[in-house]
N, C-alpha and C. Protein backbone atom coordinates (compact mmCIF):
# COMPACT_ATOMS: atom_id res chain seq x y z
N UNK A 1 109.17 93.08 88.13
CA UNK A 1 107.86 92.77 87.61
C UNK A 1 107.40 91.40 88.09
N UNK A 2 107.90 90.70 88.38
CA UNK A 2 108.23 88.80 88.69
C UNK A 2 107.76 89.11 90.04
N UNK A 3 108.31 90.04 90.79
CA UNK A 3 107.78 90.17 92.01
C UNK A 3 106.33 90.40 92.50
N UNK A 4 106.04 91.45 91.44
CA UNK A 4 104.21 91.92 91.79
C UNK A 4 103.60 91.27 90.99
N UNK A 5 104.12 90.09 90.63
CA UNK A 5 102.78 89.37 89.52
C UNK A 5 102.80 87.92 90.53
N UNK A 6 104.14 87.97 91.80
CA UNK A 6 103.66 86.71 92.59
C UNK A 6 102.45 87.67 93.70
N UNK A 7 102.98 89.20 93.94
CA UNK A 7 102.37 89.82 95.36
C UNK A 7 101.01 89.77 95.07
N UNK A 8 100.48 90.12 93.56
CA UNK A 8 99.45 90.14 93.20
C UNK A 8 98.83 88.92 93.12
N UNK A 9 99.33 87.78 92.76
CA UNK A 9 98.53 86.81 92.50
C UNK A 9 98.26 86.34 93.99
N UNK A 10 99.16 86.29 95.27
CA UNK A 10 99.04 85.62 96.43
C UNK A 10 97.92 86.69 97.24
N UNK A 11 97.94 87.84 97.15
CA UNK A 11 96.76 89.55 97.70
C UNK A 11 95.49 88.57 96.90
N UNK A 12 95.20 88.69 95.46
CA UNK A 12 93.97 87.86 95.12
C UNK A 12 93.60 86.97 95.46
N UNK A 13 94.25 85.85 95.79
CA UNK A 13 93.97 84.46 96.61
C UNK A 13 93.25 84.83 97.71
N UNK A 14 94.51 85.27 98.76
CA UNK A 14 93.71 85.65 100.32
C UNK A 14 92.59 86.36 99.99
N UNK A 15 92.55 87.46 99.31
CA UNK A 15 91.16 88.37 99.58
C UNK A 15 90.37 87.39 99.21
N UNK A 16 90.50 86.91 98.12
CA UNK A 16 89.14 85.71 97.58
C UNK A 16 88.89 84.48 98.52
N UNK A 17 89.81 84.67 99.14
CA UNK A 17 89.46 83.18 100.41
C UNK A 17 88.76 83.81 101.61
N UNK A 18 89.02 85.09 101.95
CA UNK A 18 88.20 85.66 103.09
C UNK A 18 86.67 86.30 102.67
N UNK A 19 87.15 86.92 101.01
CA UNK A 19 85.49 86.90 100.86
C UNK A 19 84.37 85.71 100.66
N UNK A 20 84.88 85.02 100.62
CA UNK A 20 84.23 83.58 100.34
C UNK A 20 83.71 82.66 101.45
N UNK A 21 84.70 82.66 102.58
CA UNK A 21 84.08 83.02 103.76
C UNK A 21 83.22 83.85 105.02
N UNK A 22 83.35 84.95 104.11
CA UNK A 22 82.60 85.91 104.23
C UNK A 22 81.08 85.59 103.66
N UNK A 23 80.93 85.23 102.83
CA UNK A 23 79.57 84.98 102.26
C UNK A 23 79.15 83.57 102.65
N UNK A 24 80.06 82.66 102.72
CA UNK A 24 79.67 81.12 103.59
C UNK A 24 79.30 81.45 104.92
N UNK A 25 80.13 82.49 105.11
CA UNK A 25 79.17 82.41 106.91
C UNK A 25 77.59 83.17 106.53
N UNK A 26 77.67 84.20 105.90
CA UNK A 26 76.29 84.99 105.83
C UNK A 26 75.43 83.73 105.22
N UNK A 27 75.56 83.21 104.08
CA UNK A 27 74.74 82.10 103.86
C UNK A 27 74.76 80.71 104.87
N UNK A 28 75.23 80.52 105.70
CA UNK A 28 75.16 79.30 106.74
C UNK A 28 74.48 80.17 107.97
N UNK A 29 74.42 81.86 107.99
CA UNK A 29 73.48 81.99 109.34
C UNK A 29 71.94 82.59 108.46
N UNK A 30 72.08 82.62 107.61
CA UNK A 30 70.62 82.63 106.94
C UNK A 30 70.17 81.09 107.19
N UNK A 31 70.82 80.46 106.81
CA UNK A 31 70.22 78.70 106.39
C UNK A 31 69.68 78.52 108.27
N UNK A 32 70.91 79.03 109.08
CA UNK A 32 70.44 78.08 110.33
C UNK A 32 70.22 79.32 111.39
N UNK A 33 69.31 80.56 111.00
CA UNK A 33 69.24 81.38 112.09
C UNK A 33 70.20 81.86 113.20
N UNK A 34 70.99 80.92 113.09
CA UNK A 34 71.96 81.33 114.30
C UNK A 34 72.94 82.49 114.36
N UNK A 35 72.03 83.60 114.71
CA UNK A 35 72.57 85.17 114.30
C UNK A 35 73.91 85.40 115.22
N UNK A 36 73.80 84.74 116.29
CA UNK A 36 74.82 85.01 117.37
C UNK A 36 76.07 84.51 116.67
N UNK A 37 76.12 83.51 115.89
CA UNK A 37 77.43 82.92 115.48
C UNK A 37 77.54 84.12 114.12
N UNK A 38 76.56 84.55 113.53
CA UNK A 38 76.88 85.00 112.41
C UNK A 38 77.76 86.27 112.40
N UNK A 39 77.42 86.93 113.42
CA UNK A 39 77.77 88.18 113.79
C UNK A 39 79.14 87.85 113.97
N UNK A 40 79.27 87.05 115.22
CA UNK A 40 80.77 87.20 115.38
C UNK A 40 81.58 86.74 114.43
N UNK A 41 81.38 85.46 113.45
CA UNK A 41 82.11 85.05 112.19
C UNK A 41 82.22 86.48 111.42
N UNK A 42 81.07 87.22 111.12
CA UNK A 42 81.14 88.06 109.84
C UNK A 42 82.20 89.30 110.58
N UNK A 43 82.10 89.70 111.92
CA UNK A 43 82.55 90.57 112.47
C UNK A 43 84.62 90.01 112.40
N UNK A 44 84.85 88.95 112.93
CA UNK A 44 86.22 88.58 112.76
C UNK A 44 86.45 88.35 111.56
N UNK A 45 85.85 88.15 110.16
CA UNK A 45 86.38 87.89 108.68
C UNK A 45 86.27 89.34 107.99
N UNK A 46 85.50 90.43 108.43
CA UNK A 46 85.55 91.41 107.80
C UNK A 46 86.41 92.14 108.76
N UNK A 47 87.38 91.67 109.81
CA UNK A 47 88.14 92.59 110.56
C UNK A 47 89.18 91.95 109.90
N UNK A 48 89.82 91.04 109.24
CA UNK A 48 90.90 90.26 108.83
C UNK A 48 90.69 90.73 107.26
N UNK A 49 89.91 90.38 106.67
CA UNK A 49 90.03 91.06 105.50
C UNK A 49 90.02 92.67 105.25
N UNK A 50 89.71 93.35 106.00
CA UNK A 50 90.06 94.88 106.25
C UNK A 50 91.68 94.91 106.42
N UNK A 51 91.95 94.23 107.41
CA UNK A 51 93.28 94.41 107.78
C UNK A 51 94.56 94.52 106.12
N UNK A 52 93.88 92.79 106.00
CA UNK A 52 94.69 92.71 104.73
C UNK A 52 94.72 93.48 103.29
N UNK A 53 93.06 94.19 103.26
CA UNK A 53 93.21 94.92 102.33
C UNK A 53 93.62 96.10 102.14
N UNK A 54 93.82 96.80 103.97
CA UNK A 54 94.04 98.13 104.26
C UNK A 54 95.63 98.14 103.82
N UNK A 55 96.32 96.86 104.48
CA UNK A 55 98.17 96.62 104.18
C UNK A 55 98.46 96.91 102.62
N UNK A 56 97.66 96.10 101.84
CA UNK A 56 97.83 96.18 100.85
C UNK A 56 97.89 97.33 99.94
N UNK A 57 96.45 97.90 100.15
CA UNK A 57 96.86 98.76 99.37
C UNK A 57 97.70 99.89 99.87
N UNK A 58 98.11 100.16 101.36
CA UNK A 58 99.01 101.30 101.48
C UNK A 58 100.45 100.50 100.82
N UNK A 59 100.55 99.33 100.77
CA UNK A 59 102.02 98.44 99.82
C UNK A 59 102.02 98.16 98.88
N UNK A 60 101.09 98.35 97.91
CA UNK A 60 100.62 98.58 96.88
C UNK A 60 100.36 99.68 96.10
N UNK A 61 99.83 100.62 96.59
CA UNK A 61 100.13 102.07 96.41
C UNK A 61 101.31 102.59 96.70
N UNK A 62 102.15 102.59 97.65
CA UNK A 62 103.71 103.03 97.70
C UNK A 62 104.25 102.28 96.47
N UNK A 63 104.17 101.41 96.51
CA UNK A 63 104.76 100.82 95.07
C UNK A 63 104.71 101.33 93.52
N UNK A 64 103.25 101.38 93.21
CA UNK A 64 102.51 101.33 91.55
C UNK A 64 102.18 102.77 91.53
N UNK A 65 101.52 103.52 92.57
CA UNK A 65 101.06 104.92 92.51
C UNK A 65 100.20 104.73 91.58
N UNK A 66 99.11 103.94 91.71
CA UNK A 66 97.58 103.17 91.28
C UNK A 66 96.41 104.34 91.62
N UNK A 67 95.96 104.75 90.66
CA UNK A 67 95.16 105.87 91.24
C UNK A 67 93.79 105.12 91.70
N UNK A 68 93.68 104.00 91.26
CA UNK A 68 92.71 103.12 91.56
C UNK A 68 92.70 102.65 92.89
N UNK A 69 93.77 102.39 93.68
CA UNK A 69 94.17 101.91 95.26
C UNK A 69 94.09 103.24 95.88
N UNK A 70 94.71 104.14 95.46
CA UNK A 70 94.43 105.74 96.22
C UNK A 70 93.26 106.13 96.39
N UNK A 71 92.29 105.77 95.32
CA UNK A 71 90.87 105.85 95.48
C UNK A 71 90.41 105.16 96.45
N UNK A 72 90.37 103.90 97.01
CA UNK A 72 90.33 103.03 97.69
C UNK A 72 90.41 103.34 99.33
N UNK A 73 92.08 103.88 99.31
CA UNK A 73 92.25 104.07 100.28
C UNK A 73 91.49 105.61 101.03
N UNK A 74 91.18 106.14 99.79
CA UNK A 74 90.61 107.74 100.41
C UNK A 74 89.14 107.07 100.93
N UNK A 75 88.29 105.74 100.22
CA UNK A 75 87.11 105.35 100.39
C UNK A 75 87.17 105.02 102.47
N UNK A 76 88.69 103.99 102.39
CA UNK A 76 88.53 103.99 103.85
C UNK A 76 88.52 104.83 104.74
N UNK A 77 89.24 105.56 104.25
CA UNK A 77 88.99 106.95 105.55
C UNK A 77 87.99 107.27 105.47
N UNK A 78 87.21 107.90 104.41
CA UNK A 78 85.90 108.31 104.56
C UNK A 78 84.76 107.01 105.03
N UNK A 79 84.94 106.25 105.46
CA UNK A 79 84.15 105.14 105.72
C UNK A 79 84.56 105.18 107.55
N UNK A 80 85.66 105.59 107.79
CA UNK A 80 85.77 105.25 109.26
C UNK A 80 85.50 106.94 109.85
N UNK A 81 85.50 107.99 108.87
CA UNK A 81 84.87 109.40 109.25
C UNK A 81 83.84 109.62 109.81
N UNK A 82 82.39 108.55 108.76
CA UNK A 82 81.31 108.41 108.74
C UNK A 82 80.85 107.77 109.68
N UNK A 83 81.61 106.71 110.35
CA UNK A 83 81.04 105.59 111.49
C UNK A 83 81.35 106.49 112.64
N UNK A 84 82.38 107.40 113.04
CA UNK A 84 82.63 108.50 113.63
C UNK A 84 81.41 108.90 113.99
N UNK A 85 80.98 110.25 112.94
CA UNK A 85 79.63 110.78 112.34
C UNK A 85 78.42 110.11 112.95
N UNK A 86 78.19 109.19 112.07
CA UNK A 86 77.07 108.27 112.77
C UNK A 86 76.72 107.81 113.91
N UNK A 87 78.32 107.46 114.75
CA UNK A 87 77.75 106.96 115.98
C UNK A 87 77.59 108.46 116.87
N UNK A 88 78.14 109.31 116.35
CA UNK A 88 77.82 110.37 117.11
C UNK A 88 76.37 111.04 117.07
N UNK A 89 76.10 111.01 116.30
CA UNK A 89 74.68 111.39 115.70
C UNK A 89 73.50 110.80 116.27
N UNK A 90 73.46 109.03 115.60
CA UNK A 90 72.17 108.52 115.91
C UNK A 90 71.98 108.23 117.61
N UNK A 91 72.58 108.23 118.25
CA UNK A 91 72.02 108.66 119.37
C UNK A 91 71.56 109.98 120.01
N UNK A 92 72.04 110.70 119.38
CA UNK A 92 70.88 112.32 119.51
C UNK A 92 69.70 112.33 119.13
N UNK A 93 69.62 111.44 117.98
CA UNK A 93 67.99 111.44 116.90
C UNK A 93 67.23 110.87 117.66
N UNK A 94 66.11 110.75 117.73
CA UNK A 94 64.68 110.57 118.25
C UNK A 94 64.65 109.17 117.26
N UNK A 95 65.35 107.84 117.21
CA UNK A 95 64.84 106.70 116.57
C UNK A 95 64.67 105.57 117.04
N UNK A 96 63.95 104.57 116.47
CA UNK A 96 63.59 103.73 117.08
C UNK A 96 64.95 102.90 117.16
N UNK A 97 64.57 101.85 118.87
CA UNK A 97 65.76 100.85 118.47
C UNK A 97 66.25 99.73 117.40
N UNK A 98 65.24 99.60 116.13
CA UNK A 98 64.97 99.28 115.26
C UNK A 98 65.51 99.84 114.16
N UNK A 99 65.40 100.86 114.34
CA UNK A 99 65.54 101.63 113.08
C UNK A 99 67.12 101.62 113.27
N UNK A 100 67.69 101.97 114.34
CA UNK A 100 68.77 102.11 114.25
C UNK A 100 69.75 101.42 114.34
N UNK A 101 69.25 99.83 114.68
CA UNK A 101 70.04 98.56 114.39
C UNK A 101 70.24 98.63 113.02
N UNK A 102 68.86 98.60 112.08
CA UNK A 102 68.68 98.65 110.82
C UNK A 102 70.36 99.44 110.11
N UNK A 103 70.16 100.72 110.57
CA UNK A 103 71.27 101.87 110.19
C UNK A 103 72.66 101.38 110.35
N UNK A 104 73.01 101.00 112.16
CA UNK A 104 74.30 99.98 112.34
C UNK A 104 74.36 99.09 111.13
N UNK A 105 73.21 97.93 111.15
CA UNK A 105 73.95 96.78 110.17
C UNK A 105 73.84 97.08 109.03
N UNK A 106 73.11 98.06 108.56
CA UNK A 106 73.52 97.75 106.89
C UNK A 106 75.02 99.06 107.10
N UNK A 107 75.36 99.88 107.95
CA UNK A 107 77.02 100.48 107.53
C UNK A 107 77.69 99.75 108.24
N UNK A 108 77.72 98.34 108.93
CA UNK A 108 78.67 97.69 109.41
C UNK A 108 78.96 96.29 108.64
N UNK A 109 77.70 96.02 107.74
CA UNK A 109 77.98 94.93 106.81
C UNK A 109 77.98 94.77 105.50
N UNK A 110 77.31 95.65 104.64
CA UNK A 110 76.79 95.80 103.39
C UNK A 110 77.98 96.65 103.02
N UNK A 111 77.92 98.13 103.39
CA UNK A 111 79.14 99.07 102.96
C UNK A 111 80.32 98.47 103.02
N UNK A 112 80.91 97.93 104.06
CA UNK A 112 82.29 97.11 104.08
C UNK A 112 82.47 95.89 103.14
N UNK A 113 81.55 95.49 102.94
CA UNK A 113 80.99 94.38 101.56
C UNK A 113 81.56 94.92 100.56
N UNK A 114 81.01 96.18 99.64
CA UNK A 114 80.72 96.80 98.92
C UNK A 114 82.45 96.77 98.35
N UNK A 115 82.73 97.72 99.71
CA UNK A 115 84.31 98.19 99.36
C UNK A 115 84.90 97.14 99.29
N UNK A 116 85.36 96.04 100.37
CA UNK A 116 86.19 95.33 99.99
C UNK A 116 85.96 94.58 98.60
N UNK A 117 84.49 94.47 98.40
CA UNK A 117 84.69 93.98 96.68
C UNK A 117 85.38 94.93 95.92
N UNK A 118 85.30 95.97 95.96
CA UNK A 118 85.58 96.60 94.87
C UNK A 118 87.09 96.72 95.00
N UNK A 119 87.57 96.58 95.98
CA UNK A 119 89.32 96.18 95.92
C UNK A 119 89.84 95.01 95.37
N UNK A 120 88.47 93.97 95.88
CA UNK A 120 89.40 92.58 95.30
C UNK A 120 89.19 92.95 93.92
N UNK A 121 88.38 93.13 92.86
CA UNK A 121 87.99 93.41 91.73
C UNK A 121 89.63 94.73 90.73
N UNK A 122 89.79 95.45 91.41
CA UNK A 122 90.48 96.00 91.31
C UNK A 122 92.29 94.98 91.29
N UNK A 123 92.50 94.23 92.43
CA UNK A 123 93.41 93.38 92.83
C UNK A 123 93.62 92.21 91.88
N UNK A 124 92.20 92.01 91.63
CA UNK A 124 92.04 90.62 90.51
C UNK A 124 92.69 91.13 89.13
N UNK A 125 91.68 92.07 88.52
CA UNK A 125 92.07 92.86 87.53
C UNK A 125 93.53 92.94 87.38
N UNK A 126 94.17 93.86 88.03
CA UNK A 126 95.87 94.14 87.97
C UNK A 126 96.53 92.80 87.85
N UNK A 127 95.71 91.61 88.35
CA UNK A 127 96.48 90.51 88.49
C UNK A 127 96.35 89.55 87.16
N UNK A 128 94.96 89.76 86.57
CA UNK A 128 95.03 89.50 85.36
C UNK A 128 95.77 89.87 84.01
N UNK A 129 96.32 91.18 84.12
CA UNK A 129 96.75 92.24 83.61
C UNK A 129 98.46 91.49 83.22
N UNK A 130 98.65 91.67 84.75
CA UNK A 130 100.29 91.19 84.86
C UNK A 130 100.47 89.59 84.33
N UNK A 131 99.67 88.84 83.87
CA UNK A 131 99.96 87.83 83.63
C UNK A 131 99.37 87.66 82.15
N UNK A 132 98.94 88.63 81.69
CA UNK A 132 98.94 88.71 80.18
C UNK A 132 99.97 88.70 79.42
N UNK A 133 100.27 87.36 78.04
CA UNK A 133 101.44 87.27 77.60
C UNK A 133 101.30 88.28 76.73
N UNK A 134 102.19 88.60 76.24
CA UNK A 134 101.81 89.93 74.86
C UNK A 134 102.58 89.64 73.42
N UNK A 135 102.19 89.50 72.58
CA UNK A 135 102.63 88.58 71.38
C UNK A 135 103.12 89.76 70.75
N UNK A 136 102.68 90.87 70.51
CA UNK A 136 103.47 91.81 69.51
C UNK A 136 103.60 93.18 69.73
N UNK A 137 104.21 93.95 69.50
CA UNK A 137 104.57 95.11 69.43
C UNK A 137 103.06 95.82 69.62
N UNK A 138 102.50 95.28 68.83
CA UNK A 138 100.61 96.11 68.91
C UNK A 138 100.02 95.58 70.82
N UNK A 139 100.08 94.86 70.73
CA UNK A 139 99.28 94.26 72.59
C UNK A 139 100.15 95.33 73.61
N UNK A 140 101.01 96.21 73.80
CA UNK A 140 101.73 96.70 74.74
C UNK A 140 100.81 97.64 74.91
């Protein structure tokens, strides 16, 4: 138990340090236009925080059998199905090059947003959980 209440607390840290940079870069290329830097910052912090959240929860789920991380992890597959899908698609459609930047960035930045919050949230949670003292027979 000593073990997943350090794995958990050190998984919450990192994710919360990459989402945080994650949103410092999106708010520093709003402030200074400079889309070229933004892209590639947001593109290498949401490839590092993918990474780490993808490890996790397949080491995390082998572990707890969390139906909450299994959920998670079924979200990623269906998220890399869809970019599949999509890129196959919107170039058949009749759309503008506009429209379909539009389509790229909000499923290459917003959706991956979305999810990895909802893991750290999930990650935080369990981590709050495990570090709850429990005073009596009733708190278990």
């Amino acid at each position: 138990m000593k073990v997943l209440k350090v794995a958990l607390k050190i998984d919450s840290i990192m994710q919360g340090l990459l989402l945080l940079g994650f949103i410092v870069n999106a708010i520093n290329g709003l402030i200074s236009f400079k889309f070229e830097n933004f892209n590639i910052g947001h593109l290498y912090l949401m490839f590092l925080l993918g990474v780490w959240q993808v490890s996790s929860g397949i080491i995390l789920t082998a572990s707890t059998q969390d139906p909450k991380r299994i959920k998670y992890l079924g979200l990623v597959v269906l998220y890399f199905l869809l970019a599949f899908l999509i890129s196959s698609v919107i170039n058949l459609l009749p759309l503008t090059k506009s429209i379909s930047n539009i389509v790229i960035g909000i499923y290459c930045y917003c959706i991956p947003l979305i999810i990895g919050t909802y893991y750290f949230s999930i990650t935080y949670k369990n981590m709050i959980r495990s570090h709850y003292f429990r005073r009596s027979f009733w708190d278990i």
